[in-house]
ModelCIF file with pLDDT and N, C-alpha, C, O atoms, coordinates in Angstrom:
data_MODEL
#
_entry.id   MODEL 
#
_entity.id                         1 
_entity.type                       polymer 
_entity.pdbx_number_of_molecules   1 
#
_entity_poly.entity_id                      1 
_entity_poly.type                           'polypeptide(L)' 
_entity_poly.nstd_linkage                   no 
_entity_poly.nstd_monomer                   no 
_entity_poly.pdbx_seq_one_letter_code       
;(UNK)(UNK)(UNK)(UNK)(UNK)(UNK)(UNK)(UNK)(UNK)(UNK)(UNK)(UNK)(UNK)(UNK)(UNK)(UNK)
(UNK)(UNK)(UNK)(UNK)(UNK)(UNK)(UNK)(UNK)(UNK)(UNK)(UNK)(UNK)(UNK)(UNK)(UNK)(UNK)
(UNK)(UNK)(UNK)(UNK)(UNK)(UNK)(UNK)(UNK)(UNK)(UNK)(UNK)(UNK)(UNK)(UNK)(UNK)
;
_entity_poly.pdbx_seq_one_letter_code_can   XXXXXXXXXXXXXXXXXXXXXXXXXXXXXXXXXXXXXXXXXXXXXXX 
_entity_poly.pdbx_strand_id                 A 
#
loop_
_entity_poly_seq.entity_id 
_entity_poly_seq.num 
_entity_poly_seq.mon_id 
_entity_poly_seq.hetero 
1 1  UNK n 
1 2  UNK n 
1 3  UNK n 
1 4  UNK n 
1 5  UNK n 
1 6  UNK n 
1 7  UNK n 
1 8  UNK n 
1 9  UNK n 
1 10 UNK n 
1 11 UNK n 
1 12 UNK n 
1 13 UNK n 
1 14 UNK n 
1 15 UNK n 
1 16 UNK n 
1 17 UNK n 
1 18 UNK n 
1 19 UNK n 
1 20 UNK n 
1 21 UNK n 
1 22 UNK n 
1 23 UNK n 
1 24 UNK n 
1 25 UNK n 
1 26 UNK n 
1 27 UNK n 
1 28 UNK n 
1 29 UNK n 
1 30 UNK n 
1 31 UNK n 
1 32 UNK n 
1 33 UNK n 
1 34 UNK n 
1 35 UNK n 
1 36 UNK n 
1 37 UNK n 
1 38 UNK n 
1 39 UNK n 
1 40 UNK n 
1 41 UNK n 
1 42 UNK n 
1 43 UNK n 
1 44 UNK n 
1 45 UNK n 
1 46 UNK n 
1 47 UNK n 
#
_struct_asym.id          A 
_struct_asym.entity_id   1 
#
loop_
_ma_qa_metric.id 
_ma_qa_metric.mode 
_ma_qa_metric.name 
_ma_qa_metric.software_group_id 
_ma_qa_metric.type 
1 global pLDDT . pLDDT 
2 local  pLDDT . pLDDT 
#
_ma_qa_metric_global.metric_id      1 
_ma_qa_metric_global.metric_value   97.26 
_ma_qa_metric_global.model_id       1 
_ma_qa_metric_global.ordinal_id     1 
#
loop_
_ma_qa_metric_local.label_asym_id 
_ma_qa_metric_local.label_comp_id 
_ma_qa_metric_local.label_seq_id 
_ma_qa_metric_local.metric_id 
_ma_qa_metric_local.metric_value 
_ma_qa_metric_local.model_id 
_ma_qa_metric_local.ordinal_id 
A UNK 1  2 98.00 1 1  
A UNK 2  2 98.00 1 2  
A UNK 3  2 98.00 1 3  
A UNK 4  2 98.00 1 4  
A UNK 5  2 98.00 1 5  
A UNK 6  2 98.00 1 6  
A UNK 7  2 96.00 1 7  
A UNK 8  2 97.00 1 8  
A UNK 9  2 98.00 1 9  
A UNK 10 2 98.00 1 10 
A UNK 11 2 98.00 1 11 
A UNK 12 2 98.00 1 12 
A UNK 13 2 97.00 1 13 
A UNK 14 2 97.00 1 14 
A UNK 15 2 97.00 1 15 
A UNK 16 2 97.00 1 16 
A UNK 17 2 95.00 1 17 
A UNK 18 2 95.00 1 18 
A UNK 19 2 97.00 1 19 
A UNK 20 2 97.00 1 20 
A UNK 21 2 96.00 1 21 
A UNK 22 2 97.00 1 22 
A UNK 23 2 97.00 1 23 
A UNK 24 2 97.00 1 24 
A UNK 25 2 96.00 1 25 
A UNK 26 2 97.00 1 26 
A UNK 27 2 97.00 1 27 
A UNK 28 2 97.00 1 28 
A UNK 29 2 97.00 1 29 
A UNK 30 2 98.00 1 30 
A UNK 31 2 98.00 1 31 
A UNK 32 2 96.00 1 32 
A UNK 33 2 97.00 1 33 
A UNK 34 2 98.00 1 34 
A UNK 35 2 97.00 1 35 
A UNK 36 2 96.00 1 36 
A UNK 37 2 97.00 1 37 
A UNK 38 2 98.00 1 38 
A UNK 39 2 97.00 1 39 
A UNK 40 2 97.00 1 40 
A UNK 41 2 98.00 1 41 
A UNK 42 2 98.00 1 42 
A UNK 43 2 98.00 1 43 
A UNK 44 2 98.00 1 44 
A UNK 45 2 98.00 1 45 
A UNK 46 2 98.00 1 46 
A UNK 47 2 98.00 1 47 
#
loop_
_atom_site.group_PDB 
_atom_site.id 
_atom_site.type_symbol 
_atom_site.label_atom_id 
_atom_site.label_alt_id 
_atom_site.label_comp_id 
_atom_site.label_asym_id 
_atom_site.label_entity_id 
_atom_site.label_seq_id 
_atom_site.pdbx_PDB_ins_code 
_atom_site.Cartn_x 
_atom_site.Cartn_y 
_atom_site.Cartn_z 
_atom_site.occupancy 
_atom_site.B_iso_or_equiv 
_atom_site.pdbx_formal_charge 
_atom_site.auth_seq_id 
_atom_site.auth_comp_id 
_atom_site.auth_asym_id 
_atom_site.auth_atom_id 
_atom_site.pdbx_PDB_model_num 
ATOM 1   N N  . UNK A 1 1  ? 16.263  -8.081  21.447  1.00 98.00 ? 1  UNK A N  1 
ATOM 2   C CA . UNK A 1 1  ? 14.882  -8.586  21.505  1.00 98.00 ? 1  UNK A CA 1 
ATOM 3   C C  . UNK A 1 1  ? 13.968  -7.580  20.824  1.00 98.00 ? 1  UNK A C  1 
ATOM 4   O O  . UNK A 1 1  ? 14.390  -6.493  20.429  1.00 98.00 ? 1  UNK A O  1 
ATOM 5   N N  . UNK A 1 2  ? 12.907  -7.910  20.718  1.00 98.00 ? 2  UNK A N  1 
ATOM 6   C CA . UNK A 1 2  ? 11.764  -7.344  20.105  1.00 98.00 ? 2  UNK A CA 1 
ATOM 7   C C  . UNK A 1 2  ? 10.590  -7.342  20.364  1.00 98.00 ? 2  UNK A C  1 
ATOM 8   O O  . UNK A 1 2  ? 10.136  -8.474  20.530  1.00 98.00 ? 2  UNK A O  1 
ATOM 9   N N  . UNK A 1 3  ? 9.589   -6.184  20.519  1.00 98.00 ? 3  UNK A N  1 
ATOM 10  C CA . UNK A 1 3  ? 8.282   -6.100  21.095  1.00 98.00 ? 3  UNK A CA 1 
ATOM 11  C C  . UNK A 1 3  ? 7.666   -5.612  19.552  1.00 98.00 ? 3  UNK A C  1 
ATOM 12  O O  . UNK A 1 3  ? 8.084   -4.750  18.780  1.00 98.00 ? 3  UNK A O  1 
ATOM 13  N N  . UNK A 1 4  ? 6.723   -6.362  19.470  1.00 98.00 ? 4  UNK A N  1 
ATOM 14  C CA . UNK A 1 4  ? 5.754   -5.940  18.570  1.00 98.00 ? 4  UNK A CA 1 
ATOM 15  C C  . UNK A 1 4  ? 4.156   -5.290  19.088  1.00 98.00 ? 4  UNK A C  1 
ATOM 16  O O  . UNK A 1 4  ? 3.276   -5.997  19.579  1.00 98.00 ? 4  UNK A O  1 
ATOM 17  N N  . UNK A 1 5  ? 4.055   -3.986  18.879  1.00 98.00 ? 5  UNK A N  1 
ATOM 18  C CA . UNK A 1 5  ? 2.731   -3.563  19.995  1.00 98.00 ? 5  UNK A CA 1 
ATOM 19  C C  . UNK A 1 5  ? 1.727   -2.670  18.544  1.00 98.00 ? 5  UNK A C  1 
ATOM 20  O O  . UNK A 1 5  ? 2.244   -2.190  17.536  1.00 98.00 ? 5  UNK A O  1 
ATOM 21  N N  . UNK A 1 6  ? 0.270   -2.679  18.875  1.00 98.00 ? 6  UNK A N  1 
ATOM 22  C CA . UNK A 1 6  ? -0.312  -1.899  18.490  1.00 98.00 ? 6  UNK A CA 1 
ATOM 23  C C  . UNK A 1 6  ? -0.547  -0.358  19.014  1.00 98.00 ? 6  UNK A C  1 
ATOM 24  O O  . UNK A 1 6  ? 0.345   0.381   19.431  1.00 98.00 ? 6  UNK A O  1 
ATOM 25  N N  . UNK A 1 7  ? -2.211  0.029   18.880  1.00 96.00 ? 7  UNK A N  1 
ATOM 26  C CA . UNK A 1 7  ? -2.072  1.434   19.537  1.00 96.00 ? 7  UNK A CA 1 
ATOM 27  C C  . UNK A 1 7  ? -3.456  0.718   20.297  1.00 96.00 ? 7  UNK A C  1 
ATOM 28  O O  . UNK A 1 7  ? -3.816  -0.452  20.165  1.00 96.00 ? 7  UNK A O  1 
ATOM 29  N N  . UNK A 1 8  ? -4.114  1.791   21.132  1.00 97.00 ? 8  UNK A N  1 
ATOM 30  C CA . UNK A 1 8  ? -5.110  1.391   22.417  1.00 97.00 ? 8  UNK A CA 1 
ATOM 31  C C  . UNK A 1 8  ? -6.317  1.032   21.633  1.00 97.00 ? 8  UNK A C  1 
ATOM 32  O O  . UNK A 1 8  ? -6.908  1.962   21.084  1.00 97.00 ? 8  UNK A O  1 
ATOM 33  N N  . UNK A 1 9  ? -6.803  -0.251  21.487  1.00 98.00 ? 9  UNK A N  1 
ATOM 34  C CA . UNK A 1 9  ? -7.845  0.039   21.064  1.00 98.00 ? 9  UNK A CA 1 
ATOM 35  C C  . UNK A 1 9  ? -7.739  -1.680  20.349  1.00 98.00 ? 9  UNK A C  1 
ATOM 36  O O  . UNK A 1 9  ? -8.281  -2.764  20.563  1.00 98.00 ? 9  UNK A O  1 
ATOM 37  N N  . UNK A 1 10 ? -6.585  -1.062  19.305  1.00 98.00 ? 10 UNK A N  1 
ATOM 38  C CA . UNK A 1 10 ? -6.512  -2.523  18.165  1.00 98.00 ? 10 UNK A CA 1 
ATOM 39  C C  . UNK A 1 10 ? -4.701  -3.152  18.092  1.00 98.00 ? 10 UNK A C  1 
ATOM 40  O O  . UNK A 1 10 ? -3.689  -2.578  17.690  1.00 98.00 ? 10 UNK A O  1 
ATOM 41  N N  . UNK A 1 11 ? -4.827  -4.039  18.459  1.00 98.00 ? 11 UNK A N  1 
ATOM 42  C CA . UNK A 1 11 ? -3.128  -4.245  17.688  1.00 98.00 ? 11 UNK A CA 1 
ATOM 43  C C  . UNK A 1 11 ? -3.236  -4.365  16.005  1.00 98.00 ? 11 UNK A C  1 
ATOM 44  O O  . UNK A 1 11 ? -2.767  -3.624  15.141  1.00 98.00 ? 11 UNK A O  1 
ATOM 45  N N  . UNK A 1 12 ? -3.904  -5.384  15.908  1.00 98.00 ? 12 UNK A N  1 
ATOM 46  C CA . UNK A 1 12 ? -4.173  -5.062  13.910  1.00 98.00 ? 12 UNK A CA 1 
ATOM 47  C C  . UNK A 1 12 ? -5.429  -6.076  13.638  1.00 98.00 ? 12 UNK A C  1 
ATOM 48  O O  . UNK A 1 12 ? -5.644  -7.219  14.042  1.00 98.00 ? 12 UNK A O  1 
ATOM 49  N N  . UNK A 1 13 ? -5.993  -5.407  12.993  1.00 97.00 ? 13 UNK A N  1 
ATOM 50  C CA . UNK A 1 13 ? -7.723  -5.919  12.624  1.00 97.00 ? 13 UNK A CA 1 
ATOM 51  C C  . UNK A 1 13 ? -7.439  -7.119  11.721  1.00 97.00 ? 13 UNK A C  1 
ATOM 52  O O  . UNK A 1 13 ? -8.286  -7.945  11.379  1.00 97.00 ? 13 UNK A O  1 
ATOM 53  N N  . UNK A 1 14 ? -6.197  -7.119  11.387  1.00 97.00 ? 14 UNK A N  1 
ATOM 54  C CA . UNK A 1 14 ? -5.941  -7.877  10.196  1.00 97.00 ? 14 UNK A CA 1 
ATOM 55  C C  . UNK A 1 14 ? -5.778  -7.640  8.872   1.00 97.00 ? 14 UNK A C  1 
ATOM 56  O O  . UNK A 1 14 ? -5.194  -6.576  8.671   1.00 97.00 ? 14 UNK A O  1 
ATOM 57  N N  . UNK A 1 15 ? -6.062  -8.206  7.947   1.00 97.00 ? 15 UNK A N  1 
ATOM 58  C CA . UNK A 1 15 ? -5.849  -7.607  6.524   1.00 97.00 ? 15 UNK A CA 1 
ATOM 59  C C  . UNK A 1 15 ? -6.844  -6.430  6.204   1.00 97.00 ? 15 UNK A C  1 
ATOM 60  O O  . UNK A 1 15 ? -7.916  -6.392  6.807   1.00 97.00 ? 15 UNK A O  1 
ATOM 61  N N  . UNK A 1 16 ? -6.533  -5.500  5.306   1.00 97.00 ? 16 UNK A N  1 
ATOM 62  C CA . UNK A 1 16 ? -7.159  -4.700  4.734   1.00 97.00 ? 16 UNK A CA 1 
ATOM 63  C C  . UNK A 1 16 ? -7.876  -4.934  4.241   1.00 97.00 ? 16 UNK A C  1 
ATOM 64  O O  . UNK A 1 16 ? -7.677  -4.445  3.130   1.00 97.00 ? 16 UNK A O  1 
ATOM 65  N N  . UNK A 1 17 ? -9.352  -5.762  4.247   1.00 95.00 ? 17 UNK A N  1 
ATOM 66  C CA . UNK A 1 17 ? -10.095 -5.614  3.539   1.00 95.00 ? 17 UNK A CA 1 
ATOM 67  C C  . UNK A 1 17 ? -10.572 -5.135  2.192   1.00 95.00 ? 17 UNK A C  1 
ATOM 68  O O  . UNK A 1 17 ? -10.726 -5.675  1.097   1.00 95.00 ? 17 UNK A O  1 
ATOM 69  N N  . UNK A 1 18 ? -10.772 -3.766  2.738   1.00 95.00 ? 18 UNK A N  1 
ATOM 70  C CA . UNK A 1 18 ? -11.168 -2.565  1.657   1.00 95.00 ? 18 UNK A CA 1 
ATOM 71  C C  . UNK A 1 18 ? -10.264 -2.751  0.583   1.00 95.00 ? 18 UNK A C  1 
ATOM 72  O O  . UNK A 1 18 ? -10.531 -3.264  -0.504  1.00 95.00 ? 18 UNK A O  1 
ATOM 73  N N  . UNK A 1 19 ? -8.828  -2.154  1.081   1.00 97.00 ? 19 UNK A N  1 
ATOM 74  C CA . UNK A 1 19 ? -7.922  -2.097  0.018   1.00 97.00 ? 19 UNK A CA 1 
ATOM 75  C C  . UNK A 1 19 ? -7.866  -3.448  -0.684  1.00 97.00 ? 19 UNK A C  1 
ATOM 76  O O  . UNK A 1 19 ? -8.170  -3.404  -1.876  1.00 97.00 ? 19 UNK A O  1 
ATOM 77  N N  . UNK A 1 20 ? -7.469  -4.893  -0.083  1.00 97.00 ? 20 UNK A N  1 
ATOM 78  C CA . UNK A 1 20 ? -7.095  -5.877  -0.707  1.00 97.00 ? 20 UNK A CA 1 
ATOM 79  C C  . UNK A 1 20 ? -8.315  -6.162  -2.135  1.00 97.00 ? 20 UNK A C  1 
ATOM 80  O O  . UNK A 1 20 ? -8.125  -6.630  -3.257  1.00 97.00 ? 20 UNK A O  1 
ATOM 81  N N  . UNK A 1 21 ? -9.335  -5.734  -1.582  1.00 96.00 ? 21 UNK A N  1 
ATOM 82  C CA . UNK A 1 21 ? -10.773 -6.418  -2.488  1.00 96.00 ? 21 UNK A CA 1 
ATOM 83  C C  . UNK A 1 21 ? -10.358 -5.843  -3.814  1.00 96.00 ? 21 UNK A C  1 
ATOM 84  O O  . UNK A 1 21 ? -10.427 -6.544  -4.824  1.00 96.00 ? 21 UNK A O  1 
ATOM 85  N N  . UNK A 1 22 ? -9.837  -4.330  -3.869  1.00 97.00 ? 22 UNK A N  1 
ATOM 86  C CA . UNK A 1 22 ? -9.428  -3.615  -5.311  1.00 97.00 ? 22 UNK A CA 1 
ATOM 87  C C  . UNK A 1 22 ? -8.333  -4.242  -5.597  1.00 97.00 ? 22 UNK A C  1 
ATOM 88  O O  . UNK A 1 22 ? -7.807  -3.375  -6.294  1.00 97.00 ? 22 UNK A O  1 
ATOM 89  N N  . UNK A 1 23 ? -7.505  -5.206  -5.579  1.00 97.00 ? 23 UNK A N  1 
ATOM 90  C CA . UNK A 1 23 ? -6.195  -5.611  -6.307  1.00 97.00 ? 23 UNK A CA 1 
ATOM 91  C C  . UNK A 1 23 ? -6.888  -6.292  -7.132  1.00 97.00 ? 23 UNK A C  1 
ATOM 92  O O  . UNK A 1 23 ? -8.009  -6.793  -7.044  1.00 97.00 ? 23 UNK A O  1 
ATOM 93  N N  . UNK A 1 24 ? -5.971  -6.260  -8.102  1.00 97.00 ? 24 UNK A N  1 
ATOM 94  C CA . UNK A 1 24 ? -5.760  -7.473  -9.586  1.00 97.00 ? 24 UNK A CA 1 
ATOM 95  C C  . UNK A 1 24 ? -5.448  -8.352  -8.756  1.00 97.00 ? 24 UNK A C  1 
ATOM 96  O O  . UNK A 1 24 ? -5.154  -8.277  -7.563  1.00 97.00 ? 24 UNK A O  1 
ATOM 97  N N  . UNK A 1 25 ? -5.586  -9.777  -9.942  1.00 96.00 ? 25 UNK A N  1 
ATOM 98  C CA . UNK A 1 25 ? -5.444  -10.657 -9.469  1.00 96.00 ? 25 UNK A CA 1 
ATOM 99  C C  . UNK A 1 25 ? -3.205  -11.074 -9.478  1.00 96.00 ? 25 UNK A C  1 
ATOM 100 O O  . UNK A 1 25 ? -2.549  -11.810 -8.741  1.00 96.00 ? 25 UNK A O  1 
ATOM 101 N N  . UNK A 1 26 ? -2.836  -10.311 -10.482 1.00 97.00 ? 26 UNK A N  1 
ATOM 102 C CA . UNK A 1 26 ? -1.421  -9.671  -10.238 1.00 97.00 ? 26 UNK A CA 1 
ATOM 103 C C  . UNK A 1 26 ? -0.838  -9.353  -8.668  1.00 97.00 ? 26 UNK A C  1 
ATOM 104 O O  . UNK A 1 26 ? 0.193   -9.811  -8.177  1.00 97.00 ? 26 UNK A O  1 
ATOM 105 N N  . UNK A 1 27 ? -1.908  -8.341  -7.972  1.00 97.00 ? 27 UNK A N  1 
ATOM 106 C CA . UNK A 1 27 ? -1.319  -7.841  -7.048  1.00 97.00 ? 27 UNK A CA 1 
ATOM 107 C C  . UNK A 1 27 ? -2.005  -8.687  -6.073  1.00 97.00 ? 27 UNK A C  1 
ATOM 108 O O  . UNK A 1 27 ? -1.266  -8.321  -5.159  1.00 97.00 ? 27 UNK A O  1 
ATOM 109 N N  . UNK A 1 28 ? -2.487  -9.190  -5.720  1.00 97.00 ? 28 UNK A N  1 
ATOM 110 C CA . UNK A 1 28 ? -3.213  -10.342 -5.188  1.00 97.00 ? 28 UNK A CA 1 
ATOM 111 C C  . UNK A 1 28 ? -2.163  -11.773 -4.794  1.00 97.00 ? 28 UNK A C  1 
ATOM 112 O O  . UNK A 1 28 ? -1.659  -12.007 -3.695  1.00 97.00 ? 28 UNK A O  1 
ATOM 113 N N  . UNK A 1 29 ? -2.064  -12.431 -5.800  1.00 97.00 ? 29 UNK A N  1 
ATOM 114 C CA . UNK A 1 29 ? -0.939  -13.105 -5.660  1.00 97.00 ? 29 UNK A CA 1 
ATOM 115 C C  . UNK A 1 29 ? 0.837   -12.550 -4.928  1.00 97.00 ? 29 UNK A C  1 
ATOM 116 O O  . UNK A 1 29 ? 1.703   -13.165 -4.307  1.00 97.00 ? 29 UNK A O  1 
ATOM 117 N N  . UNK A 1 30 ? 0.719   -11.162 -5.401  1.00 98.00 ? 30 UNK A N  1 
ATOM 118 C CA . UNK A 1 30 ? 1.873   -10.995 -4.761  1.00 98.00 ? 30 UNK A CA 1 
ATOM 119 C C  . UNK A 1 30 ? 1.468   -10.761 -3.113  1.00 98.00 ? 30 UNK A C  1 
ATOM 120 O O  . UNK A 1 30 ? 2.148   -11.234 -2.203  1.00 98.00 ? 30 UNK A O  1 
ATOM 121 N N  . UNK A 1 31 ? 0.177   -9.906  -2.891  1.00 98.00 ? 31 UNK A N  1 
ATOM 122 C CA . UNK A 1 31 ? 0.124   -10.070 -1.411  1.00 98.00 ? 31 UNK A CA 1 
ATOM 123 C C  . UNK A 1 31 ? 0.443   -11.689 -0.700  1.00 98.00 ? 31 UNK A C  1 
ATOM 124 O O  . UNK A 1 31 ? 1.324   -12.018 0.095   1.00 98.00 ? 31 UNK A O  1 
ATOM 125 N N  . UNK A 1 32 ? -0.483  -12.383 -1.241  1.00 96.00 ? 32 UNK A N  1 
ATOM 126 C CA . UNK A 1 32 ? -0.327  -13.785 -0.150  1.00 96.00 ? 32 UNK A CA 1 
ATOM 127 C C  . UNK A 1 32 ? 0.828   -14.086 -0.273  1.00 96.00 ? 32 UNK A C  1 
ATOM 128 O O  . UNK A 1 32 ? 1.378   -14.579 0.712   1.00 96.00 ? 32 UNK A O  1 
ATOM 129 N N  . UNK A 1 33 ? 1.652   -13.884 -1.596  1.00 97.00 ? 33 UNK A N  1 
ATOM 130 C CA . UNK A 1 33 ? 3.231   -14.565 -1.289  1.00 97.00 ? 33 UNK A CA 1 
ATOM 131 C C  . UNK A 1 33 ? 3.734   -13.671 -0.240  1.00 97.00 ? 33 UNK A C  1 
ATOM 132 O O  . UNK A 1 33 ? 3.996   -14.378 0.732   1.00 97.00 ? 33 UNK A O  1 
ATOM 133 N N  . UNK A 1 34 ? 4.003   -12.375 0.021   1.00 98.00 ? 34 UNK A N  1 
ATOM 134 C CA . UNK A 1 34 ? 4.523   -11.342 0.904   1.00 98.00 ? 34 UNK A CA 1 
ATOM 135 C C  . UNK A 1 34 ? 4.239   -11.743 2.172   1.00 98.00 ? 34 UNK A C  1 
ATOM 136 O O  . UNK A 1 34 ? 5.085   -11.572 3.049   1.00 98.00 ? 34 UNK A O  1 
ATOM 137 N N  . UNK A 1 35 ? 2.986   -12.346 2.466   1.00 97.00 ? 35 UNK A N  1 
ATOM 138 C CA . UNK A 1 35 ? 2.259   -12.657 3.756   1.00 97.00 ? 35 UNK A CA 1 
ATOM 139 C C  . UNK A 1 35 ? 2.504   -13.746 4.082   1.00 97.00 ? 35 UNK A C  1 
ATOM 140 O O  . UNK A 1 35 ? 2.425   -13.878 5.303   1.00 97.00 ? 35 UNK A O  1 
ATOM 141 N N  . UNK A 1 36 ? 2.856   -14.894 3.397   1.00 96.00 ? 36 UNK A N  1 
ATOM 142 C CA . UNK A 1 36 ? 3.649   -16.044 4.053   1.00 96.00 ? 36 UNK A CA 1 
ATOM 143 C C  . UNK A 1 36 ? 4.847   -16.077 4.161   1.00 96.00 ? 36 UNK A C  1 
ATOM 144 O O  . UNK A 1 36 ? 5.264   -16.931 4.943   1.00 96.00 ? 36 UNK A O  1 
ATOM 145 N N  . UNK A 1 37 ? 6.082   -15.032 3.319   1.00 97.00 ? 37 UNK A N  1 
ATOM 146 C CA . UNK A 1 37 ? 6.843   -14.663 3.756   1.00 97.00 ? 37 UNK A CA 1 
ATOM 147 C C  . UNK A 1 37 ? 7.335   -14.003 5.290   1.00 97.00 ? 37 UNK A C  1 
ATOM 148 O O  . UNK A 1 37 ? 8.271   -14.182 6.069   1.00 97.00 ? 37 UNK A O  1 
ATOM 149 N N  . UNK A 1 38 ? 6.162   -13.170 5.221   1.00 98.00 ? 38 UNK A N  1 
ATOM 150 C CA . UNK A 1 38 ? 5.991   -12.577 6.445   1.00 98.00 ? 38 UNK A CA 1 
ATOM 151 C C  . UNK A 1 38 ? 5.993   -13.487 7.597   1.00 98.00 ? 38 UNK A C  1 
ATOM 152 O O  . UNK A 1 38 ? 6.915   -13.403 8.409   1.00 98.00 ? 38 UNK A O  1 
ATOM 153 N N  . UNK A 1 39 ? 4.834   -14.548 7.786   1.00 97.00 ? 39 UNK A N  1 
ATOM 154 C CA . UNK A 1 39 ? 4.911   -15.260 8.840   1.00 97.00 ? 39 UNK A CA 1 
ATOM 155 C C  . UNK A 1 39 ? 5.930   -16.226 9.086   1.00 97.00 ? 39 UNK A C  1 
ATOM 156 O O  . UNK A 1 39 ? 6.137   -16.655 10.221  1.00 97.00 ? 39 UNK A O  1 
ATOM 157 N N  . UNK A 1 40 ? 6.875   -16.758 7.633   1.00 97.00 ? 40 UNK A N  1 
ATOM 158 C CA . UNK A 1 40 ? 8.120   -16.961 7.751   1.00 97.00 ? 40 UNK A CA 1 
ATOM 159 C C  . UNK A 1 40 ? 9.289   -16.258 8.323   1.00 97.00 ? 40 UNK A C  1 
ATOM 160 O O  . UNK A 1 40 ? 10.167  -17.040 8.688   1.00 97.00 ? 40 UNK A O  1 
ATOM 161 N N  . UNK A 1 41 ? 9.590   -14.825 8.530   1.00 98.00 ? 41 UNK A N  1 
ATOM 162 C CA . UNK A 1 41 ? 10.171  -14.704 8.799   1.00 98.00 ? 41 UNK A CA 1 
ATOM 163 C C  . UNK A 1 41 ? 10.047  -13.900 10.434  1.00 98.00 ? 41 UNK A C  1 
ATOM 164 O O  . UNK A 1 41 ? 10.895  -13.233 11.027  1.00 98.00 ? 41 UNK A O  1 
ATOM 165 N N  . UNK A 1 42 ? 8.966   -14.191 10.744  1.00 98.00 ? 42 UNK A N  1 
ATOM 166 C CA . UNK A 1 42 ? 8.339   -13.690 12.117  1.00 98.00 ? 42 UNK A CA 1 
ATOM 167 C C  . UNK A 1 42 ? 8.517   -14.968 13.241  1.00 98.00 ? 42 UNK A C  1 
ATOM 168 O O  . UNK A 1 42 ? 9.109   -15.033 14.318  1.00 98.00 ? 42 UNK A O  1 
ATOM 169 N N  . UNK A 1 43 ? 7.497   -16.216 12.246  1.00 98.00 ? 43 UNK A N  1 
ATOM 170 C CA . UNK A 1 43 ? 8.250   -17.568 13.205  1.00 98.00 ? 43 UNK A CA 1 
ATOM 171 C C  . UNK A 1 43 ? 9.206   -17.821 13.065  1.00 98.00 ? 43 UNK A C  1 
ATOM 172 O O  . UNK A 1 43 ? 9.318   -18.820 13.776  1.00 98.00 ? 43 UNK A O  1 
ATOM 173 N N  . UNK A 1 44 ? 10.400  -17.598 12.486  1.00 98.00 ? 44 UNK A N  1 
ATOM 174 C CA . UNK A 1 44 ? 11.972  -17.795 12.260  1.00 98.00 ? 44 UNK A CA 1 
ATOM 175 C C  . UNK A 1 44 ? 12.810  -16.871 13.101  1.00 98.00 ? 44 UNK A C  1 
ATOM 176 O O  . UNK A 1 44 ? 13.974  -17.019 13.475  1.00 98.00 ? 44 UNK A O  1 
ATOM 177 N N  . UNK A 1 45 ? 11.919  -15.830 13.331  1.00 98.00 ? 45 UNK A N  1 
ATOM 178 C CA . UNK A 1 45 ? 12.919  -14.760 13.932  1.00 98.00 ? 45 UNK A CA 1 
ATOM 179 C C  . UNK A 1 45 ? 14.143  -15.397 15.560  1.00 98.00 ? 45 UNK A C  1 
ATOM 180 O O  . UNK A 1 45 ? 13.814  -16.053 16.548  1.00 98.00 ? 45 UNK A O  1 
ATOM 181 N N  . UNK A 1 46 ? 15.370  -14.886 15.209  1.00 98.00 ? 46 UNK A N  1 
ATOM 182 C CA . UNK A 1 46 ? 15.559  -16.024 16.005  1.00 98.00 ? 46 UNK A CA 1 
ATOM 183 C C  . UNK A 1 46 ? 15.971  -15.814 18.019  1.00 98.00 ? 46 UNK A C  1 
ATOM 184 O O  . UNK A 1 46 ? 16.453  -16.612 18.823  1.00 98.00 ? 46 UNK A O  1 
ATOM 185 N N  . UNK A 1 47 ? 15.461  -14.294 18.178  1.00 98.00 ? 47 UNK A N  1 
ATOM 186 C CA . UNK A 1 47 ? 15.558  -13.632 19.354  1.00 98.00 ? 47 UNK A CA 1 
ATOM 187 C C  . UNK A 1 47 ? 14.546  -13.505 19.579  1.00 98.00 ? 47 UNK A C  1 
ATOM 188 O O  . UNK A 1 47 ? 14.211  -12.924 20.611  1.00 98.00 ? 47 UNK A O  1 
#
């Protein structure tokens, strides 16, 4: 099994803001693909 936890305060604010706003539109596209990957393989997880 698996626990996913933050630290006291925040589990995760969410996307980076700051950083994301400076990507190309190159690295941009690769974030959102990475990030629906991500939630693919988080709701898939199978434990």
């Amino acid at each position: 099994a698996v626990i996913l936890q933050g630290k006291e305060g925040f589990f995760t604010s969410g996307l980076d803001l700051i950083t994301l706003f400076q990507y190309d539109e190159e690295q941009m596209k690769t974030f959102w693909t990475k990030f629906i990957d991500l939630i693919e393989e988080l709701a898939s997880f199978p434990k």
